[in-house]
PDB file of N, CA and C in Angstrom:
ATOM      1  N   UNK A   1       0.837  -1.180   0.000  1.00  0.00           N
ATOM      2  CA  UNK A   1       0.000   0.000   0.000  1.00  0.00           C
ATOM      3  C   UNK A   1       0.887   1.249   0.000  1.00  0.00           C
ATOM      4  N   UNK A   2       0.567   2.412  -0.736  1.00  0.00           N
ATOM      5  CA  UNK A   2       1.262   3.749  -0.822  1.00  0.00           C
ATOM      6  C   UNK A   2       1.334   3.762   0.428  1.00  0.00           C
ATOM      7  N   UNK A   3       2.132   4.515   0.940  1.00  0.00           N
ATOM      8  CA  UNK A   3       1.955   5.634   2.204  1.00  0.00           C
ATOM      9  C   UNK A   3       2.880   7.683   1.407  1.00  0.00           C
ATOM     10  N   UNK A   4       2.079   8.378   1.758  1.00  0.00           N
ATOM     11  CA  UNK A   4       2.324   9.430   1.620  1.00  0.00           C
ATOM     12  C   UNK A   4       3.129  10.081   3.343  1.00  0.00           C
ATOM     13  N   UNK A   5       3.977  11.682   2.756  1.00  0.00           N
ATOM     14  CA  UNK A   5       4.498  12.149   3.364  1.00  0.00           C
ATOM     15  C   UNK A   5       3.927  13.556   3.374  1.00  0.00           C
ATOM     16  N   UNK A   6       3.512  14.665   4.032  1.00  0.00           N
ATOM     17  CA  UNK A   6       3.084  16.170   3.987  1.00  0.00           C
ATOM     18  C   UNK A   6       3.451  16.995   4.285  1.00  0.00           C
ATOM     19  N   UNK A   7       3.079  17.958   3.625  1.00  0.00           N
ATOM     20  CA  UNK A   7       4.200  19.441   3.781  1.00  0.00           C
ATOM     21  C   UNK A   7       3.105  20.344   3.979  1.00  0.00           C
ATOM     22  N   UNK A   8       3.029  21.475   4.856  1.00  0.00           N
ATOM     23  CA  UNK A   8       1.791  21.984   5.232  1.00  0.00           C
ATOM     24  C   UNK A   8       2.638  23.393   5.191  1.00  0.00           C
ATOM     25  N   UNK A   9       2.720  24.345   4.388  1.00  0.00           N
ATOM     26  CA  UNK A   9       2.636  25.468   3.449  1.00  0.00           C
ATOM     27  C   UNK A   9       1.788  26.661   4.218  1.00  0.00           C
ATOM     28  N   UNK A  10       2.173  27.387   4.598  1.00  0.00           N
ATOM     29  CA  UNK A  10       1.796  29.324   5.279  1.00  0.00           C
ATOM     30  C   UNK A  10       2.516  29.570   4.501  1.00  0.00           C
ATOM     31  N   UNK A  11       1.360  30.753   3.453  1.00  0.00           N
ATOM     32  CA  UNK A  11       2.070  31.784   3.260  1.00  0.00           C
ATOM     33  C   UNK A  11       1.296  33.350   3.105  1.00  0.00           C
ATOM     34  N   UNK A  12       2.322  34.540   3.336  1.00  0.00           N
ATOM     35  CA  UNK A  12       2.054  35.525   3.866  1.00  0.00           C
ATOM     36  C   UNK A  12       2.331  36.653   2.957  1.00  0.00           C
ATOM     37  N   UNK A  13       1.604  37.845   2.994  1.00  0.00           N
ATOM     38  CA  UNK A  13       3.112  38.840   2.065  1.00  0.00           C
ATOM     39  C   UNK A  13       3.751  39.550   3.072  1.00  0.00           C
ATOM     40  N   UNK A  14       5.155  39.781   2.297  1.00  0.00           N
ATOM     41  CA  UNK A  14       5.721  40.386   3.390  1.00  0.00           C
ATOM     42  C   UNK A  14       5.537  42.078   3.643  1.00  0.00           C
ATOM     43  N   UNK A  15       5.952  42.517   4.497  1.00  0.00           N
ATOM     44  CA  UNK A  15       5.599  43.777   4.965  1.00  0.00           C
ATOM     45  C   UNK A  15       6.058  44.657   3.620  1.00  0.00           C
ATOM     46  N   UNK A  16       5.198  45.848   3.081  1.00  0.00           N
ATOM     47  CA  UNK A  16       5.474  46.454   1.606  1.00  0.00           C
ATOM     48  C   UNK A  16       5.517  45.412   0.446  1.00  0.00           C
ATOM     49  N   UNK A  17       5.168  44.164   0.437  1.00  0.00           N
ATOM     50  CA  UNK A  17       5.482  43.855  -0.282  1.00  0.00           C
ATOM     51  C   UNK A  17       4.173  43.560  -1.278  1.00  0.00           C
ATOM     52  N   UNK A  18       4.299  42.665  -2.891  1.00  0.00           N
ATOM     53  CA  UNK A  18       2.931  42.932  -3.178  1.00  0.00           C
ATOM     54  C   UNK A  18       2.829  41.145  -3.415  1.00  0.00           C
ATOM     55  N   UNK A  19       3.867  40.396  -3.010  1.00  0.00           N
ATOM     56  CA  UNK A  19       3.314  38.775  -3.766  1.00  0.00           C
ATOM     57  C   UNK A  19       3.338  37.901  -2.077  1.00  0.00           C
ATOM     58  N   UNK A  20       2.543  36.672  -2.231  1.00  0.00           N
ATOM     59  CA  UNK A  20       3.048  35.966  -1.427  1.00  0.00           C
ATOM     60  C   UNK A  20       4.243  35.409  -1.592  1.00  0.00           C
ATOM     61  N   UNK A  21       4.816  34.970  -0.221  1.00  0.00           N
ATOM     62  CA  UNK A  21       5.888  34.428  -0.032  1.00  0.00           C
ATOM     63  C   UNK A  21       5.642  33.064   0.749  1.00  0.00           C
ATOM     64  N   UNK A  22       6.320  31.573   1.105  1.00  0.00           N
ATOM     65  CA  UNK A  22       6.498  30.865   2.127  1.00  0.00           C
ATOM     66  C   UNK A  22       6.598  31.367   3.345  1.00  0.00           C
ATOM     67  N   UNK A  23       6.242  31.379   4.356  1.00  0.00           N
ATOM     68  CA  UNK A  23       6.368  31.637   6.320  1.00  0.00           C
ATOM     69  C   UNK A  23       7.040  30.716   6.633  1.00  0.00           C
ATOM     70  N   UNK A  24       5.861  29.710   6.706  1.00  0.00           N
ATOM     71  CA  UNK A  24       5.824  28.872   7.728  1.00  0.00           C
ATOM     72  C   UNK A  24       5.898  27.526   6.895  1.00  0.00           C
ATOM     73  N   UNK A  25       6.866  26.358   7.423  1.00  0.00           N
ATOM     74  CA  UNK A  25       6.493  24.855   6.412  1.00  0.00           C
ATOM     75  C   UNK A  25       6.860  24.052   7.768  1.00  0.00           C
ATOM     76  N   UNK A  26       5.804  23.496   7.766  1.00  0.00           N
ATOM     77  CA  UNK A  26       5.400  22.428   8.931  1.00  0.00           C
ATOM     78  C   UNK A  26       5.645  22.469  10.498  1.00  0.00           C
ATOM     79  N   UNK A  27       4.701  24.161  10.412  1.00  0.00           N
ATOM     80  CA  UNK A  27       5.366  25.690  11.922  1.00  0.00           C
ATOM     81  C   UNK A  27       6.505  25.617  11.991  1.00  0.00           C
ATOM     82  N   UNK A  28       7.468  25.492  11.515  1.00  0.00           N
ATOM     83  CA  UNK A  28       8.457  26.106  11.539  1.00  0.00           C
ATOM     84  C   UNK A  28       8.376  27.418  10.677  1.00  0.00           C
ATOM     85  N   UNK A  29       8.950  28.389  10.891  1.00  0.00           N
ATOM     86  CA  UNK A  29       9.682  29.722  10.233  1.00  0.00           C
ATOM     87  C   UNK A  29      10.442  29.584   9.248  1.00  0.00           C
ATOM     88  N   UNK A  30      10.314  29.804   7.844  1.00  0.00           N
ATOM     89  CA  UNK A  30      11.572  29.946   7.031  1.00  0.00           C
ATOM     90  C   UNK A  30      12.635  31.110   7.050  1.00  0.00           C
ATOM     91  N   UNK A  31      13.492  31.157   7.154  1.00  0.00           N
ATOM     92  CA  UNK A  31      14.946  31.330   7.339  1.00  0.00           C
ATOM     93  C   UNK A  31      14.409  32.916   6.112  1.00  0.00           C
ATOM     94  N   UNK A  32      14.324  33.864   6.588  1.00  0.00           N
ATOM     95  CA  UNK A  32      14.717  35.383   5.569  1.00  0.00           C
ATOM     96  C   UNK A  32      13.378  35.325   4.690  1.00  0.00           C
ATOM     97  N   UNK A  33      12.151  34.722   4.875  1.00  0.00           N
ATOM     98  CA  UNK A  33      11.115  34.586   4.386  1.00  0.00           C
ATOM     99  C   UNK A  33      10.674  35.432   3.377  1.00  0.00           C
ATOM    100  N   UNK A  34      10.301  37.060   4.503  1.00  0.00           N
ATOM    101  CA  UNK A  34      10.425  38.288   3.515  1.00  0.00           C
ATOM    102  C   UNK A  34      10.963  38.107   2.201  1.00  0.00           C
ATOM    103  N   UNK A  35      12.249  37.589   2.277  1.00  0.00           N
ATOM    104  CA  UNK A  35      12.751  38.161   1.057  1.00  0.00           C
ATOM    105  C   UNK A  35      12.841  37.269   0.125  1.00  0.00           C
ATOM    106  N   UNK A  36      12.476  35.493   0.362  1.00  0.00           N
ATOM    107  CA  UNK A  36      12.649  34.093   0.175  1.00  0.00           C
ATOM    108  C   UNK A  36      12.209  34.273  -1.013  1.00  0.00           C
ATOM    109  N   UNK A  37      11.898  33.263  -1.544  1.00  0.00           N
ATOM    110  CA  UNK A  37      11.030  32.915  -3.273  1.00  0.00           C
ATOM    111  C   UNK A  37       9.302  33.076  -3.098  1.00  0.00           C
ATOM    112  N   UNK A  38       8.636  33.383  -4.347  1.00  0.00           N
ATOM    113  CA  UNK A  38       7.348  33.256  -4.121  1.00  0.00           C
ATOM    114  C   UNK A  38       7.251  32.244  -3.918  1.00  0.00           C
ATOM    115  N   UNK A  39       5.584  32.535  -3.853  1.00  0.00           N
ATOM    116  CA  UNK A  39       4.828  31.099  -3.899  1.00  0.00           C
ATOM    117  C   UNK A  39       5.434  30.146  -5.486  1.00  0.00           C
ATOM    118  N   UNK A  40       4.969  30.814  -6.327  1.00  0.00           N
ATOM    119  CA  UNK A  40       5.236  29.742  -7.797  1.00  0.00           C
ATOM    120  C   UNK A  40       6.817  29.346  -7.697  1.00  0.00           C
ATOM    121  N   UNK A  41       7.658  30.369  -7.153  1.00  0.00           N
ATOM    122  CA  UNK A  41       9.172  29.594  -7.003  1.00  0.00           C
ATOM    123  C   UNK A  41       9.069  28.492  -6.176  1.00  0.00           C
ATOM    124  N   UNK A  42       8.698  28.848  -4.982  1.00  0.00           N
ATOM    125  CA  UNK A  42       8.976  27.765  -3.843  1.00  0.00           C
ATOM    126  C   UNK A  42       8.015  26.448  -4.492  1.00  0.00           C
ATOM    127  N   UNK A  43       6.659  26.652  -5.072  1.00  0.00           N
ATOM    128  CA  UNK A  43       6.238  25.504  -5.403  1.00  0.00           C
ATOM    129  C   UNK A  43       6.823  24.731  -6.919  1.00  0.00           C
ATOM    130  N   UNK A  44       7.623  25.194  -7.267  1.00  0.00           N
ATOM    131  CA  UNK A  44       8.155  24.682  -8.605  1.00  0.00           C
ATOM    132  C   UNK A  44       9.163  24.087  -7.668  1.00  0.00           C
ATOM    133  N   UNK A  45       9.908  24.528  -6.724  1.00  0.00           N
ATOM    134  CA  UNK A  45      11.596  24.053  -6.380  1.00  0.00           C
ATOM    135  C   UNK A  45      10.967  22.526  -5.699  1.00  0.00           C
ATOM    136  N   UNK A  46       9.598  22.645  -4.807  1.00  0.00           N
ATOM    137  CA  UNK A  46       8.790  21.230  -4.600  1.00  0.00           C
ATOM    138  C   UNK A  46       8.996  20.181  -5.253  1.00  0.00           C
ATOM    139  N   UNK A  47       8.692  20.422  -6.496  1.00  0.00           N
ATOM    140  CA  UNK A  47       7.790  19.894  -7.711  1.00  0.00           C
ATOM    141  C   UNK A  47       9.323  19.388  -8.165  1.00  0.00           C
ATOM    142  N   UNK A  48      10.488  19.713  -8.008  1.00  0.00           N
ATOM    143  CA  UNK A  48      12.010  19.190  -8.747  1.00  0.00           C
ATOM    144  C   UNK A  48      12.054  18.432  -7.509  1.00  0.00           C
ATOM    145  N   UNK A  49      11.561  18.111  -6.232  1.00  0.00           N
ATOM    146  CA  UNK A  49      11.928  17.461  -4.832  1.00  0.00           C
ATOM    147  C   UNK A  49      10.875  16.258  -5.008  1.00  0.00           C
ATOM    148  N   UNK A  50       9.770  16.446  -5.574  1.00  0.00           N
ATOM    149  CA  UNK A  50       8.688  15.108  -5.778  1.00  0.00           C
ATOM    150  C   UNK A  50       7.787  15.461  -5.030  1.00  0.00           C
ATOM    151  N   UNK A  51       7.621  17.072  -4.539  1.00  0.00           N
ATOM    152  CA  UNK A  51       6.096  17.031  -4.059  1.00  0.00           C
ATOM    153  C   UNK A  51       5.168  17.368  -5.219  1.00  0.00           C
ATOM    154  N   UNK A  52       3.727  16.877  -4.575  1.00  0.00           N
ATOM    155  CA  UNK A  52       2.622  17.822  -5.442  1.00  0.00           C
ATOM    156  C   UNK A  52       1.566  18.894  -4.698  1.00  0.00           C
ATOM    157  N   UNK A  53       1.348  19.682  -5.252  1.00  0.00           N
ATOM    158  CA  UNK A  53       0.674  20.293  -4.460  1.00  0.00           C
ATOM    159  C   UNK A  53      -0.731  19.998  -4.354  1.00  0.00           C
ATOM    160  N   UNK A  54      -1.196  19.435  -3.466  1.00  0.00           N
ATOM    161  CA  UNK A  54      -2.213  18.638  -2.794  1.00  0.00           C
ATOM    162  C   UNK A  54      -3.484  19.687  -2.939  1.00  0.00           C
ATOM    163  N   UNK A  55      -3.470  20.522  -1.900  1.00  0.00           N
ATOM    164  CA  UNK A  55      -4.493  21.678  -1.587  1.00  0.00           C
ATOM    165  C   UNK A  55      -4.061  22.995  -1.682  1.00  0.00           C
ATOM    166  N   UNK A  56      -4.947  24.229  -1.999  1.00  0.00           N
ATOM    167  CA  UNK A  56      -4.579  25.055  -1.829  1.00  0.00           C
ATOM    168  C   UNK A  56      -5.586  25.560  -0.872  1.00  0.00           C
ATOM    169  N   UNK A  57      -5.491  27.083  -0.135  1.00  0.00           N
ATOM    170  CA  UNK A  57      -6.944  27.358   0.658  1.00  0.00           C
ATOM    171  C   UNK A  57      -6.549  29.109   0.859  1.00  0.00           C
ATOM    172  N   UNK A  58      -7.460  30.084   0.448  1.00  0.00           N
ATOM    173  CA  UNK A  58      -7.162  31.219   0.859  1.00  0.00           C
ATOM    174  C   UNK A  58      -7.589  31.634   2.478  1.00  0.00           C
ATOM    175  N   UNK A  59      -6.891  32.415   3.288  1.00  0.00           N
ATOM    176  CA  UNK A  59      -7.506  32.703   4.390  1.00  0.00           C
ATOM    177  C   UNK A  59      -7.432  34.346   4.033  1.00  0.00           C
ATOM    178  N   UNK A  60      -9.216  34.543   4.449  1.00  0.00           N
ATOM    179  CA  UNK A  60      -9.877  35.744   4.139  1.00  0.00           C
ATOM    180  C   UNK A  60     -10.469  36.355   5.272  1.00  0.00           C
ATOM    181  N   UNK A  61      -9.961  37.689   5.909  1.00  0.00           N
ATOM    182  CA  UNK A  61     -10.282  38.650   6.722  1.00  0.00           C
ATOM    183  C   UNK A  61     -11.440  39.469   6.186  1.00  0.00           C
ATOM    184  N   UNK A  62     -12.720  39.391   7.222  1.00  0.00           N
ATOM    185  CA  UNK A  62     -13.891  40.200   6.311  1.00  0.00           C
ATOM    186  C   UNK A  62     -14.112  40.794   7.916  1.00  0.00           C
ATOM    187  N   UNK A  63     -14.679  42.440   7.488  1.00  0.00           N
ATOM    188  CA  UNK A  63     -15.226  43.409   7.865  1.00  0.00           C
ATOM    189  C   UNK A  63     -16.389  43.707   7.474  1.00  0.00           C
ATOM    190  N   UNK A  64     -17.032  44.329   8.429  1.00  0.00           N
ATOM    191  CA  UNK A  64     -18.434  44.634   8.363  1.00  0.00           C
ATOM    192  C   UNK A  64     -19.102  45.520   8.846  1.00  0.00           C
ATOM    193  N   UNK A  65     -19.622  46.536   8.498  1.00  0.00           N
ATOM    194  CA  UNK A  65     -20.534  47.562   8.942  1.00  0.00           C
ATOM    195  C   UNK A  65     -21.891  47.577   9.457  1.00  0.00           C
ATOM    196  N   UNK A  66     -22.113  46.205   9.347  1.00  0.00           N
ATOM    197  CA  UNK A  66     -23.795  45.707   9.975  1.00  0.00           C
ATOM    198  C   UNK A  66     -24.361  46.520  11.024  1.00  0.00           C
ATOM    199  N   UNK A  67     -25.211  47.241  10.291  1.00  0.00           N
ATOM    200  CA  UNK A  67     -26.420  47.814  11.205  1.00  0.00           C
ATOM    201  C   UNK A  67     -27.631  46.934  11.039  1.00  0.00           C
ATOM    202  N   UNK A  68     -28.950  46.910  12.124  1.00  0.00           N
ATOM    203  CA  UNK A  68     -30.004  46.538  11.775  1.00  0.00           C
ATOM    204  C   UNK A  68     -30.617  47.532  10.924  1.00  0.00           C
ATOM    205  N   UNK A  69     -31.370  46.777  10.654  1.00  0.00           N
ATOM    206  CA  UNK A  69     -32.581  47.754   9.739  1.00  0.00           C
ATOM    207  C   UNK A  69     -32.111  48.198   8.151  1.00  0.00           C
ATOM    208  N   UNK A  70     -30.986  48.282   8.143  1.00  0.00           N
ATOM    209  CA  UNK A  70     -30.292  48.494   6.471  1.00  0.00           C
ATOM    210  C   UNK A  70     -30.211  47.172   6.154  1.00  0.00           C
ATOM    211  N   UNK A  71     -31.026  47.781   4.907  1.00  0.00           N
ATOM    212  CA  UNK A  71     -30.729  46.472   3.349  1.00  0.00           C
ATOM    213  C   UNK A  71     -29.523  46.148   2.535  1.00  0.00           C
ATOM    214  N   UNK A  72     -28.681  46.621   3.056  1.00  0.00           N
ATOM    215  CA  UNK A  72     -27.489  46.473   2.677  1.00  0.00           C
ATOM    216  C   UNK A  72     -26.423  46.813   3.050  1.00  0.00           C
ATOM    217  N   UNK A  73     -25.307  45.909   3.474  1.00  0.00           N
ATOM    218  CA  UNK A  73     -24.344  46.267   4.372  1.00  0.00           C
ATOM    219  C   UNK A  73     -23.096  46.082   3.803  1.00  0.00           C
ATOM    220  N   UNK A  74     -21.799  46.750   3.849  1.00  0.00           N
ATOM    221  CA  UNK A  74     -20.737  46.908   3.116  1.00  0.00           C
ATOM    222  C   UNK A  74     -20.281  46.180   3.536  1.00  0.00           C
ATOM    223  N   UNK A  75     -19.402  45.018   3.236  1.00  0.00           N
ATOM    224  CA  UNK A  75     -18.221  44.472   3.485  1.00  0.00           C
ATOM    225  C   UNK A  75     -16.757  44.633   2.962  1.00  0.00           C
ATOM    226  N   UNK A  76     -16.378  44.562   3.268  1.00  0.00           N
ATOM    227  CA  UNK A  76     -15.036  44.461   2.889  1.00  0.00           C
ATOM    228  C   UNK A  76     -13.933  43.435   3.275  1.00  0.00           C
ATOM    229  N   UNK A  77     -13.620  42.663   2.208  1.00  0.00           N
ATOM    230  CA  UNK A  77     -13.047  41.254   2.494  1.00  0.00           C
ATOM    231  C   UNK A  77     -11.051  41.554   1.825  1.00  0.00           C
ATOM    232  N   UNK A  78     -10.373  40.512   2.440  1.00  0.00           N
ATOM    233  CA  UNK A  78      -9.050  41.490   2.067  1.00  0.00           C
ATOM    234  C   UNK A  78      -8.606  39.747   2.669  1.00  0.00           C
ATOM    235  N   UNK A  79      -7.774  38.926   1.321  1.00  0.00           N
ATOM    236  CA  UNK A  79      -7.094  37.614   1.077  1.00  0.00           C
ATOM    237  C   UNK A  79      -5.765  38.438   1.954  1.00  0.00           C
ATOM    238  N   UNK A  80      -5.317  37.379   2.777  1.00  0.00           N
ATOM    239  CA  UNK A  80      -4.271  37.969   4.168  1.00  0.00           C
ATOM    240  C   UNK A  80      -3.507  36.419   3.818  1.00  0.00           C
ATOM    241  N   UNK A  81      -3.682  35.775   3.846  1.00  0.00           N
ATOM    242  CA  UNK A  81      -2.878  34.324   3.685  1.00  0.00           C
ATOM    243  C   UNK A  81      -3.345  33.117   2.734  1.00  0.00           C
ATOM    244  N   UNK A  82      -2.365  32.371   2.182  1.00  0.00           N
ATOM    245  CA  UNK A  82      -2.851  31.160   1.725  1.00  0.00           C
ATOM    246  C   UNK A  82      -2.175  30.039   2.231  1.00  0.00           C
ATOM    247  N   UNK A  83      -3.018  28.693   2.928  1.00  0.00           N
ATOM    248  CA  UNK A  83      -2.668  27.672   3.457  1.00  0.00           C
ATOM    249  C   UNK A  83      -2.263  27.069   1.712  1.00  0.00           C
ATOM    250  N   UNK A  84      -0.785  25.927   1.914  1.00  0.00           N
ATOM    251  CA  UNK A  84      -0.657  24.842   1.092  1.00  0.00           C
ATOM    252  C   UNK A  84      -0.629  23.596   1.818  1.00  0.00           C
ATOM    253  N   UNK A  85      -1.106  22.341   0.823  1.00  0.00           N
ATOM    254  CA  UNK A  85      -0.598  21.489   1.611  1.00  0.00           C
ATOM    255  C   UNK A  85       0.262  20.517   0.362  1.00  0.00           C
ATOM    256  N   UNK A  86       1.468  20.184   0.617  1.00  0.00           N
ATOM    257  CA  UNK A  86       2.135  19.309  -0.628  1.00  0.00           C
ATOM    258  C   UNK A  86       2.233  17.847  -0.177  1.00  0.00           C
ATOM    259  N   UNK A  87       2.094  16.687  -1.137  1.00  0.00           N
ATOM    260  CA  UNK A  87       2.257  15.390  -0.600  1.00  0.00           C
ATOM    261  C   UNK A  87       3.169  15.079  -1.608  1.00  0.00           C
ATOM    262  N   UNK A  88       4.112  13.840  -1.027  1.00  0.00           N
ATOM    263  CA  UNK A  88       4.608  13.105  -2.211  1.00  0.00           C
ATOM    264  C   UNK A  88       4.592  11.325  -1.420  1.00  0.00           C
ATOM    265  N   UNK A  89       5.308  10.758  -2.192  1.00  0.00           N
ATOM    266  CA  UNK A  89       5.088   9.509  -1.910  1.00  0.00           C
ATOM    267  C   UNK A  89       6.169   9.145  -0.042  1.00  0.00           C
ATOM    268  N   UNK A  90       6.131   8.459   0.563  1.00  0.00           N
ATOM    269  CA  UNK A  90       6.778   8.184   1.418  1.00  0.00           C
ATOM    270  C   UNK A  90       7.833   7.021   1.287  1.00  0.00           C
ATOM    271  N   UNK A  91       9.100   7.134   1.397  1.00  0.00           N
ATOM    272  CA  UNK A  91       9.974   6.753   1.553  1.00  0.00           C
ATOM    273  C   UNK A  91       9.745   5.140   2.572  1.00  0.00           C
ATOM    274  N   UNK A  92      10.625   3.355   1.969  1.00  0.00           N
ATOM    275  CA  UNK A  92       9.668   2.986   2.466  1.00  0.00           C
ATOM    276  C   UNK A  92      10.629   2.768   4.148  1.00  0.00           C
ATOM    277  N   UNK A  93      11.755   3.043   3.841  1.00  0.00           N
ATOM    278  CA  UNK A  93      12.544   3.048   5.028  1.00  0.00           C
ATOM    279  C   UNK A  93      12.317   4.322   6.107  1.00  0.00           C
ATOM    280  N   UNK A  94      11.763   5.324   5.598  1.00  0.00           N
ATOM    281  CA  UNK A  94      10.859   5.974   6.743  1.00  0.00           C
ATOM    282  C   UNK A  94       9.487   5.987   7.152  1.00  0.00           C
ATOM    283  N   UNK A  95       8.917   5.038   6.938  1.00  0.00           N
ATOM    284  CA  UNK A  95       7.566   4.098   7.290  1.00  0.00           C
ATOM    285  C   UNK A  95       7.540   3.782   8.254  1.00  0.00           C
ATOM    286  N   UNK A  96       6.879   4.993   9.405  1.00  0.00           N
ATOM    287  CA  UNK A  96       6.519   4.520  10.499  1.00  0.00           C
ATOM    288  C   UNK A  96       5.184   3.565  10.742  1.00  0.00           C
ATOM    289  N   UNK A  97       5.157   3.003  12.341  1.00  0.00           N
ATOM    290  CA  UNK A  97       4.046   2.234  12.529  1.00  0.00           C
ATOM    291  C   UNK A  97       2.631   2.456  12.977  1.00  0.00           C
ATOM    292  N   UNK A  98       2.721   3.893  13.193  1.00  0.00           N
ATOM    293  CA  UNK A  98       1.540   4.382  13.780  1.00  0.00           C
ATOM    294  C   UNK A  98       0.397   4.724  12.704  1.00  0.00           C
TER     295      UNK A  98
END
C-alpha cells in the first residue's frame, strides 16, 4: 500500500510587499522569508523534490458595517494568507508504525 508524506505550506506577504511568499512549512519559520522565493518559485523548487501540491486554501479577513434595519451592508473582504498542503510519496525506510 502507498503511504504518503506532507508538507503543510503558510504563506504571507511580506511587509510592503505585493506577492506571497512561504512563512511557515510544517510551523516552523523559514529562514529570511520576507525576502525568500514566491509562492510559484517555492512551489516549482517542490515539484524538482517530488512534491505535489495537494491543496490550496485562501484565508480571508472580512469586515463589516452591519447595522439593523439596512438592506445592505458593506463588506469588505481582504485575502491575508494562503494555506498549502504538498504530498509526495513516502519513503519505504521511513515508514513509520503508527
Amino acid at each position: 500500500m502507498q503511504k504518503w508524506e506532507y508538507l503543510f505550506v503558510f504563506a504571507a506577504i511580506a511587509s510592503g510587499g505585493d506577492e506571497f511568499r512561504p512563512r511557515f512549512a510544517n510551523e516552523q519559520e523559514l529562514d529570511d522569508w520576507q525576502a525568500g522565493p514566491t509562492m510559484y518559485e517555492y512551489a516549482n523548487r517542490l515539484g524538482e523534490r517530488g512534491w505535489e501540491l495537494f491543496s490550496c486554501s485562501p484565508i480571508v479577513f472580512t469586515q463589516s458595517t452591519w447595522q439593523p434595519l439596512l438592506e445592505t451592508q458593506p463588506i469588505a473582504s481582504d485575502l491575508r494568507a494562503i494555506t498549502m498542503v504538498f504530498k509526495r510519496p513516502k519513503k519505504e525506510e521511513d515508514a513509520s508504525p503508527y
